[in-house]
N, C-alpha and C. Protein backbone atom coordinates (compact mmCIF):
# COMPACT_ATOMS: atom_id res chain seq x y z
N UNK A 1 27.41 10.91 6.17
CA UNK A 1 28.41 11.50 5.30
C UNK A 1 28.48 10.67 4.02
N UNK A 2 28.44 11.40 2.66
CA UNK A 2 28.82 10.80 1.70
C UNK A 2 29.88 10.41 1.36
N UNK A 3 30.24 9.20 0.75
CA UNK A 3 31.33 8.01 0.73
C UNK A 3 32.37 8.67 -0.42
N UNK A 4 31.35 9.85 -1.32
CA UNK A 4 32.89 10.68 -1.85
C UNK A 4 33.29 11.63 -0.91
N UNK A 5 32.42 12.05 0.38
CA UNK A 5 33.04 12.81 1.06
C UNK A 5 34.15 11.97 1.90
N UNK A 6 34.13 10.95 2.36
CA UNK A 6 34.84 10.63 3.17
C UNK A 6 35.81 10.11 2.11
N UNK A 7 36.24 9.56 0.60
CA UNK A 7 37.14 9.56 -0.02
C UNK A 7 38.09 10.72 -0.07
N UNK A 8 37.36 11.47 -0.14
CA UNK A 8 37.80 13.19 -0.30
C UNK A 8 38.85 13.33 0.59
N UNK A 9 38.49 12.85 2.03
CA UNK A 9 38.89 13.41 3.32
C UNK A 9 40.23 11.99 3.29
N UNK A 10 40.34 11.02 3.16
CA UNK A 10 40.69 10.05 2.97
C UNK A 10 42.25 10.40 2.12
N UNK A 11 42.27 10.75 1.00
CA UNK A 11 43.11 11.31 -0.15
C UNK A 11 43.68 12.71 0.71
N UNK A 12 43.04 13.47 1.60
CA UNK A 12 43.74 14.44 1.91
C UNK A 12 44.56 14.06 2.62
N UNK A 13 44.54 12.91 3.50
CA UNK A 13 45.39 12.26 4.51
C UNK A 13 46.44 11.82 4.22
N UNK A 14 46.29 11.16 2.63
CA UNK A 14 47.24 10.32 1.93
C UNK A 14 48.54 11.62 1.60
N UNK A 15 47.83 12.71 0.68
CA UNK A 15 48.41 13.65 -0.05
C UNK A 15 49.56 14.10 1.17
N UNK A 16 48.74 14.34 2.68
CA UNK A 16 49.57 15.50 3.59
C UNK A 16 50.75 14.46 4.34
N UNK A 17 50.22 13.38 4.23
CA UNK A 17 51.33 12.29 5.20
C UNK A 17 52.55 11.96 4.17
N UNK A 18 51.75 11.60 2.61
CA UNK A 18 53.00 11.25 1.62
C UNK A 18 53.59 12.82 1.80
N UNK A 19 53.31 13.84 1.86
CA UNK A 19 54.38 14.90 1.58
C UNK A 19 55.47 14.72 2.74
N UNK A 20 54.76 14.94 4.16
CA UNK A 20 55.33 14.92 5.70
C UNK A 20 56.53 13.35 5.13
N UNK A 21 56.24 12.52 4.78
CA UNK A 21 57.06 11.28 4.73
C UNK A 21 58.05 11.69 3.36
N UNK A 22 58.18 12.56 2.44
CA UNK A 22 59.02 12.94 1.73
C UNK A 22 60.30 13.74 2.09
N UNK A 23 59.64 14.65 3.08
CA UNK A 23 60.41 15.89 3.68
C UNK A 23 60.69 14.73 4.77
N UNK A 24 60.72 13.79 5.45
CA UNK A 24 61.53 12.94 6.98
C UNK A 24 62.75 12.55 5.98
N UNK A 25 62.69 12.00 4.90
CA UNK A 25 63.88 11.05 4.01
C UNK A 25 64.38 12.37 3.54
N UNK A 26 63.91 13.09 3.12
CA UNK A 26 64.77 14.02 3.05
C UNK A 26 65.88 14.83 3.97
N UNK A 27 65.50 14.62 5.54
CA UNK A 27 66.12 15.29 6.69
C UNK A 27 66.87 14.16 6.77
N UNK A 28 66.39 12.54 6.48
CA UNK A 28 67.80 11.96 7.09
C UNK A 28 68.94 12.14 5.89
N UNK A 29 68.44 12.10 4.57
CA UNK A 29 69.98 12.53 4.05
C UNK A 29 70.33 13.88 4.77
N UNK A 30 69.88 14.79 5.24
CA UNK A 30 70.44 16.08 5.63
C UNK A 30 71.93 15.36 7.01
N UNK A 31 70.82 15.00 7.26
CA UNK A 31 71.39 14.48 9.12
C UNK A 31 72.97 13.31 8.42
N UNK A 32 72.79 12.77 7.84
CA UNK A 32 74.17 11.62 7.13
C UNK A 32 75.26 12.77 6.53
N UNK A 33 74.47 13.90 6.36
CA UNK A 33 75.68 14.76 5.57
C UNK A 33 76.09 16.17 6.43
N UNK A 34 75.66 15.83 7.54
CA UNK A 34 75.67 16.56 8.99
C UNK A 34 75.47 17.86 8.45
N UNK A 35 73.79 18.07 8.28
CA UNK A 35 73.34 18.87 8.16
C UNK A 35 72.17 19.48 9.05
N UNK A 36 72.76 19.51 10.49
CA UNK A 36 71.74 19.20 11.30
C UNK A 36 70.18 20.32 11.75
N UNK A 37 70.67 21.74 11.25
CA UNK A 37 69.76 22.69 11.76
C UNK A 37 68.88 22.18 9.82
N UNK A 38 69.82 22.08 9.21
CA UNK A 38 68.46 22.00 8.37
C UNK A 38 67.72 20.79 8.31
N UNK A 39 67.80 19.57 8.61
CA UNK A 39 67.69 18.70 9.21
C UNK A 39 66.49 18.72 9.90
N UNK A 40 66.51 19.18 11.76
CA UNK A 40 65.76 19.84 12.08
C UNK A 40 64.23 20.55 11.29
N UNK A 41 65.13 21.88 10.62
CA UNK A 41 64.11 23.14 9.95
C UNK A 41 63.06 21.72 8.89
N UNK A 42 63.48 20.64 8.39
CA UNK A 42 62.73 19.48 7.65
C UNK A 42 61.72 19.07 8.13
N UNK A 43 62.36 18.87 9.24
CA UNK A 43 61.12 17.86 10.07
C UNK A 43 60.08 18.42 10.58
N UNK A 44 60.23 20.07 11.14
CA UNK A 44 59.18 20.81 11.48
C UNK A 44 58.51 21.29 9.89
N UNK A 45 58.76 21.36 8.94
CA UNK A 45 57.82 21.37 7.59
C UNK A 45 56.92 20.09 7.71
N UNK A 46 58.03 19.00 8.17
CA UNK A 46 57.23 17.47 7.85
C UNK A 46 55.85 17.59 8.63
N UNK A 47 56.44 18.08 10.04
CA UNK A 47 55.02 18.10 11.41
C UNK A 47 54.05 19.22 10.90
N UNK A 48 54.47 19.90 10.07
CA UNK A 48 53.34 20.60 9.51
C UNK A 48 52.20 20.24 9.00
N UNK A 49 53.05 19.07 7.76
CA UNK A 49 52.38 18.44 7.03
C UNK A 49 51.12 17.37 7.59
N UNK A 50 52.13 16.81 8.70
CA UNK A 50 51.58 15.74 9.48
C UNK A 50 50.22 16.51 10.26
N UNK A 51 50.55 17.05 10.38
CA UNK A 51 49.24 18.42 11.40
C UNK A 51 48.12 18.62 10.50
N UNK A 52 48.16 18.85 9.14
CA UNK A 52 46.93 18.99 7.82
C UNK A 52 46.68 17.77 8.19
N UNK A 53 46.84 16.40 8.02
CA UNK A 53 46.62 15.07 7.61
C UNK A 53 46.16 14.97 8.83
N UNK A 54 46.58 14.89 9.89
CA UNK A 54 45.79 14.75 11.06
C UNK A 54 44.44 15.74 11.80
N UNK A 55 44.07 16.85 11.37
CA UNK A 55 43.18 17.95 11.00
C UNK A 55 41.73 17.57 10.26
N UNK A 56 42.73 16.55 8.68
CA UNK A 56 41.61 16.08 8.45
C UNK A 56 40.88 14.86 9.09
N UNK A 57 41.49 13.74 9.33
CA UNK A 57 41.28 13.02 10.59
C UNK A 57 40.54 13.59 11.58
N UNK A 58 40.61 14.50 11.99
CA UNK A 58 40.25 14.40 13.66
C UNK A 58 38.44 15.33 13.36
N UNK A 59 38.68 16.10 12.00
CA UNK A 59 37.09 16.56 11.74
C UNK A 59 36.19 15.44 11.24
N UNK A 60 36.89 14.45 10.71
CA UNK A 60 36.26 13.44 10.31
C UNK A 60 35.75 12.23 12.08
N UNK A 61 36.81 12.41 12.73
CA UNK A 61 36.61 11.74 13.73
C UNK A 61 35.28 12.91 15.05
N UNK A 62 35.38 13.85 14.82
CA UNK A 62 34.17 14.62 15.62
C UNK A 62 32.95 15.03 14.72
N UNK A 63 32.79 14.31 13.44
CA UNK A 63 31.73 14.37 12.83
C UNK A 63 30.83 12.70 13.66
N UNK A 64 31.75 11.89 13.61
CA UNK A 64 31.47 10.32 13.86
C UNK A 64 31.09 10.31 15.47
N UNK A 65 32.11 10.90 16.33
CA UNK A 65 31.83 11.03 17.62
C UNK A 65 30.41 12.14 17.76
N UNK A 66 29.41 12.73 16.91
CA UNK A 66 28.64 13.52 17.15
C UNK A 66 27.25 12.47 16.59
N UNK A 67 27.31 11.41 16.10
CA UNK A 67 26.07 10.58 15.42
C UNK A 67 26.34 10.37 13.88
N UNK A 68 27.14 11.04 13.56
CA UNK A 68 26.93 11.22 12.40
C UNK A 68 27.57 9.68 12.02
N UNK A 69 26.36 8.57 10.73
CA UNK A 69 27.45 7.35 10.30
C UNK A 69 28.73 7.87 9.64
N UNK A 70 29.61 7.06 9.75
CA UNK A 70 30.92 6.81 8.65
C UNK A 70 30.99 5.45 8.26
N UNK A 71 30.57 5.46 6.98
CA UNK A 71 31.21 4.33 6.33
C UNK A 71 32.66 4.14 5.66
N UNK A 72 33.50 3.51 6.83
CA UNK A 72 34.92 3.58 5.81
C UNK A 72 35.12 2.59 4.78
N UNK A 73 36.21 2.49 3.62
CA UNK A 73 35.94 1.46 3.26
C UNK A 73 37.89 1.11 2.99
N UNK A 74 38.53 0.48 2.06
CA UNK A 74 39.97 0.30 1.78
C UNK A 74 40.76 1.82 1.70
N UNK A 75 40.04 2.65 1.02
CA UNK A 75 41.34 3.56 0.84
C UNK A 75 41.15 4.64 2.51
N UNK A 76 40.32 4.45 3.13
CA UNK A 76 40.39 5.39 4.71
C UNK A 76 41.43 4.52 5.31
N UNK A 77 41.18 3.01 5.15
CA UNK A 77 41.93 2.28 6.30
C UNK A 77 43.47 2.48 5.23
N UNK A 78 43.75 2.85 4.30
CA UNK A 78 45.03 2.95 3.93
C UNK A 78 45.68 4.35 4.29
N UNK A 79 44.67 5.39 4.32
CA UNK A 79 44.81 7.13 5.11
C UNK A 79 45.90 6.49 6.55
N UNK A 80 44.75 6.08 6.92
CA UNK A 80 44.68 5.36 8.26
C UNK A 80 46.25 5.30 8.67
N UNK A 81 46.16 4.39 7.66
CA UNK A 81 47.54 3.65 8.35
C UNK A 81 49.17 4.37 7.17
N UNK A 82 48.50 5.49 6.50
CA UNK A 82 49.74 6.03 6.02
C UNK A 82 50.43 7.16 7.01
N UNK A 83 48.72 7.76 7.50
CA UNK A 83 49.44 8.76 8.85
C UNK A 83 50.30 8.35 9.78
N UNK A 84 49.77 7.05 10.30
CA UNK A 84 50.20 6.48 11.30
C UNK A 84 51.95 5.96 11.15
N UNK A 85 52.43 5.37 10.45
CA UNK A 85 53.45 5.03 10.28
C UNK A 85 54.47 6.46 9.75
N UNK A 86 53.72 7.19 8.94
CA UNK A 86 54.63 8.68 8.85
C UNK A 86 54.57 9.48 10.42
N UNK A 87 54.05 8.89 11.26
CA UNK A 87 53.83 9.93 12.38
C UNK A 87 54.90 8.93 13.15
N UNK A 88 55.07 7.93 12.94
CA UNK A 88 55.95 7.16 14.06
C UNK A 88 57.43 7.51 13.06
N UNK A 89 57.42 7.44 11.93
CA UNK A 89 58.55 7.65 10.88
C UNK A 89 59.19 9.31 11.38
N UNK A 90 58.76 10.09 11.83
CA UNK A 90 59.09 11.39 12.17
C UNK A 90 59.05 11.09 13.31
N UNK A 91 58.75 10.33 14.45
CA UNK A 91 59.46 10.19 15.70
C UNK A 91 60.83 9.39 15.63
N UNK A 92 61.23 8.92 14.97
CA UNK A 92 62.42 8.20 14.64
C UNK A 92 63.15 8.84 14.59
N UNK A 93 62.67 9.96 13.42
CA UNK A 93 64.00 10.29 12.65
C UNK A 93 64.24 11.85 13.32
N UNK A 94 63.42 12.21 14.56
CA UNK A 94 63.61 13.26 15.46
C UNK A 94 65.03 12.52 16.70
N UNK A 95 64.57 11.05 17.11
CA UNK A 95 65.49 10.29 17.75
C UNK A 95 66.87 10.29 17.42
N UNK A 96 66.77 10.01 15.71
CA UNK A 96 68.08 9.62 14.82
C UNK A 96 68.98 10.93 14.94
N UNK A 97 68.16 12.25 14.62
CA UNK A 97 68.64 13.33 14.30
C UNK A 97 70.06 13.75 16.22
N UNK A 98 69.14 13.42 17.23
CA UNK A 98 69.73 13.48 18.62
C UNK A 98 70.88 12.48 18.24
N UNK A 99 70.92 11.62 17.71
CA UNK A 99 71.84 10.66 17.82
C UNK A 99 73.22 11.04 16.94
N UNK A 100 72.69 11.76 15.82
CA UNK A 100 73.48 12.11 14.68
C UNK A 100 74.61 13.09 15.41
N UNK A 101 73.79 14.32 15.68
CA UNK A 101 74.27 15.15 16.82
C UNK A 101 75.28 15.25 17.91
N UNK A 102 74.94 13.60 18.70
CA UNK A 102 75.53 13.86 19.57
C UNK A 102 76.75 12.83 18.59
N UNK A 103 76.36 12.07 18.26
CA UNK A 103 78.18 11.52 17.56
C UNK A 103 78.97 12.13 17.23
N UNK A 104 78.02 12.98 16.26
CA UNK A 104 79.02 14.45 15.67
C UNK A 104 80.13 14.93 16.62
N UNK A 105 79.57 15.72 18.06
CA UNK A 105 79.89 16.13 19.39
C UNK A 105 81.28 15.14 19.80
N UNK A 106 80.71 14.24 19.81
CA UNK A 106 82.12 12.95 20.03
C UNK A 106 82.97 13.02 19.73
N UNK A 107 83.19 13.46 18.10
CA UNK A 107 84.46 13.01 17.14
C UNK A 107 85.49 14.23 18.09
């Protein structure tokens, strides 16, 4: 694979995780201003997002698992690790949102 292809694929990861990680900060102000179904309706846009970014990942990862080389170089391992922390960042704030919820329930 060519090294602008795998930049290519690299930047798509960045583009779909920075969006997915725009729309999570966006649901927790929803969730602080007990806004909870839209809140929610956020985070499933976010897992959308997160789903492109990981899409491109995983064709890139069954090109590699088939023979094919990959040379990664700084900006894959930054893909890398932007999915990764937006994918744990939207398990949080799916946690936070239960939590928001049930306090709400409390008062």
């Amino acid at each position: 694979m060519e090294q602008e292809q795998i930049q290519s694929v690299a930047f798509e990861i960045i583009l779909h995780s920075g969006s997915s990680r725009t729309m999570i900060h966006e649901a927790f102000e929803m969730m602080r201003n007990n806004e909870f179904e839209n809140a929610r309706n956020k985070l499933k846009e976010a897992n959308n997002e997160v789903l492109l970014a990981h899409q491109s990942q995983t064709a890139l990862l069954q090109q590699y698992s088939s023979g094919e080389t990959i040379n990664t170089d700084i900006i894959m391992v930054h893909a890398q690790d932007h999915l990764m922390t937006t994918m744990t960042l939207r398990e949080v704030a799916l946690e936070m949102l239960h939590l928001y919820e049930k306090l709400e329930k409390e008062k």
